[in-house]
Protein backbone atom coordinates (compact mmCIF):
# COMPACT_ATOMS: atom_id res chain seq x y z
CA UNK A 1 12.49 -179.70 -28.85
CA UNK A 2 13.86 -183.19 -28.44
CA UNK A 3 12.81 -185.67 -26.32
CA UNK A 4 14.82 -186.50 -22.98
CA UNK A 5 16.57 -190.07 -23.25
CA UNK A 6 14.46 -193.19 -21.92
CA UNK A 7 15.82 -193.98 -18.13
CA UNK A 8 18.79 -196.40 -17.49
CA UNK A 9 18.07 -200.20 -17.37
CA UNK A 10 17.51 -201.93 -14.09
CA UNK A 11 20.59 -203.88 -13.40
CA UNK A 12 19.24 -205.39 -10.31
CA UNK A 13 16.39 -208.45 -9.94
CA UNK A 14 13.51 -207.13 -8.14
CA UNK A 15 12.91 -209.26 -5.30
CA UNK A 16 9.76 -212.07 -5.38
CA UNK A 17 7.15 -211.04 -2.86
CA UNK A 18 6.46 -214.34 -1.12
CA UNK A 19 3.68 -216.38 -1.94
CA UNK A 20 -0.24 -215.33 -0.85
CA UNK A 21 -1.11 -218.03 2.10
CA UNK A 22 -4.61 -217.03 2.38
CA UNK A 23 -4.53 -216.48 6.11
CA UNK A 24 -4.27 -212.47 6.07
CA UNK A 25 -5.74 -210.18 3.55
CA UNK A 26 -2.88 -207.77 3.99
CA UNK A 27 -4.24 -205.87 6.59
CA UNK A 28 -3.14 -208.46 9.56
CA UNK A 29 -4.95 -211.03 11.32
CA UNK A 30 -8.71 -210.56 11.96
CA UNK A 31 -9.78 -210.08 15.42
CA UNK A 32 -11.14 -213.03 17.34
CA UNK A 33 -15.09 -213.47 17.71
CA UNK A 34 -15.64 -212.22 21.17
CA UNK A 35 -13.38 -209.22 20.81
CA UNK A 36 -16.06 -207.09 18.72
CA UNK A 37 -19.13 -208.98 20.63
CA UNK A 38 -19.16 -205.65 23.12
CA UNK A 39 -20.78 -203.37 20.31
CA UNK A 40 -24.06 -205.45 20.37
CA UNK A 41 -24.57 -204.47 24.78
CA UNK A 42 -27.43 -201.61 24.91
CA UNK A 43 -26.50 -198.51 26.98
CA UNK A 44 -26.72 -198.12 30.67
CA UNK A 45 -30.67 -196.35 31.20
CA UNK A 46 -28.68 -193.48 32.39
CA UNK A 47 -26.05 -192.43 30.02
CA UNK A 48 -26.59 -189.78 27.52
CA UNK A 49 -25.93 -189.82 24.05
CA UNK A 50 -25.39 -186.92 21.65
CA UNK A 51 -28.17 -185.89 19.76
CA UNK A 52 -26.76 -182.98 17.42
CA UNK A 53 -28.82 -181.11 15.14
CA UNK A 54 -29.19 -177.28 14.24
CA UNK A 55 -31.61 -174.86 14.26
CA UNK A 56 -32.10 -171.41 13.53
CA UNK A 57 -30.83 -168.78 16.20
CA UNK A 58 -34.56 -167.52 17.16
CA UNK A 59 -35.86 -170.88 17.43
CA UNK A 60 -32.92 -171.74 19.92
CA UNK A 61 -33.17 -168.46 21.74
CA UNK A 62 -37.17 -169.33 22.49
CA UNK A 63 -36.65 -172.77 23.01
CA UNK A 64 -33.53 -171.99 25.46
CA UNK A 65 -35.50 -169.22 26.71
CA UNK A 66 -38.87 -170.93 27.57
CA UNK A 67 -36.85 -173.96 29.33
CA UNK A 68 -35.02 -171.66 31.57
CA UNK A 69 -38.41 -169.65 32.78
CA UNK A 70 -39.93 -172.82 33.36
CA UNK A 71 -37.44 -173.89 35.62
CA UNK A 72 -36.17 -177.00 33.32
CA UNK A 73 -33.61 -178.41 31.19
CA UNK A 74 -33.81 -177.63 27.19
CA UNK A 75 -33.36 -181.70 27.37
CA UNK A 76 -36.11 -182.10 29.40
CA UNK A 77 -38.21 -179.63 27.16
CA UNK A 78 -37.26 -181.61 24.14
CA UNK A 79 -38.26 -184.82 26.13
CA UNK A 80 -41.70 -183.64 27.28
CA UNK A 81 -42.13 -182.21 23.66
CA UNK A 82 -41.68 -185.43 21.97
CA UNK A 83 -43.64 -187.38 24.26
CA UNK A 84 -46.29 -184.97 23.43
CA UNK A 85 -46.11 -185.66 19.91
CA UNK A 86 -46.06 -189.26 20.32
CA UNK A 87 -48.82 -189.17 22.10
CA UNK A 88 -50.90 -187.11 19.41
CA UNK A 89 -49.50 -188.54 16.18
CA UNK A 90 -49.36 -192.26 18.28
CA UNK A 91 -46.66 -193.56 19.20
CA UNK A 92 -43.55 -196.05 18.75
């Protein structure tokens, strides 16, 4: 089989990309100091934050189960468990 012809020559100059300045790094400006200072505030004492794990399905059903007959939240469980083990193993 023969091989297909090369592509025509570019008859056109390609255009000069203009000259680095140093400022940007291509991805725009970098934002000022105080804009990324909010990260570094600690959570209000009452706000929640995800804490997402898995477990097997009997383990939840128990755990779910023993919170609800109990009267309190599977949060609160986990709370009072972990406290517990603090407590026995010492603590943070």
């Amino acid at each position: 089989m023969a091989k297909p012809p090369p592509p025509p020559a570019r008859t056109q100059q390609i255009a000069e990309a203009p000259a680095h300045t140093g400022t940007t790094n291509g991805k725009g400006a970098a934002p000022p100091p105080v804009a990324v200072v909010h990260n570094l505030k600690k959570p209000e004492s009452g706000d929640l934050k995800p804490l997402n794990f898995k477990v097997d399905p009997e383990f939840h059903r128990q755990f779910k189960s023993y919170a609800a007959s109990h009267g309190i939240s599977m949060v609160e469980l986990l709370r009072e468990g972990f406290a517990l083990v603090r407590e026995h193993r010492g603590g943070i």
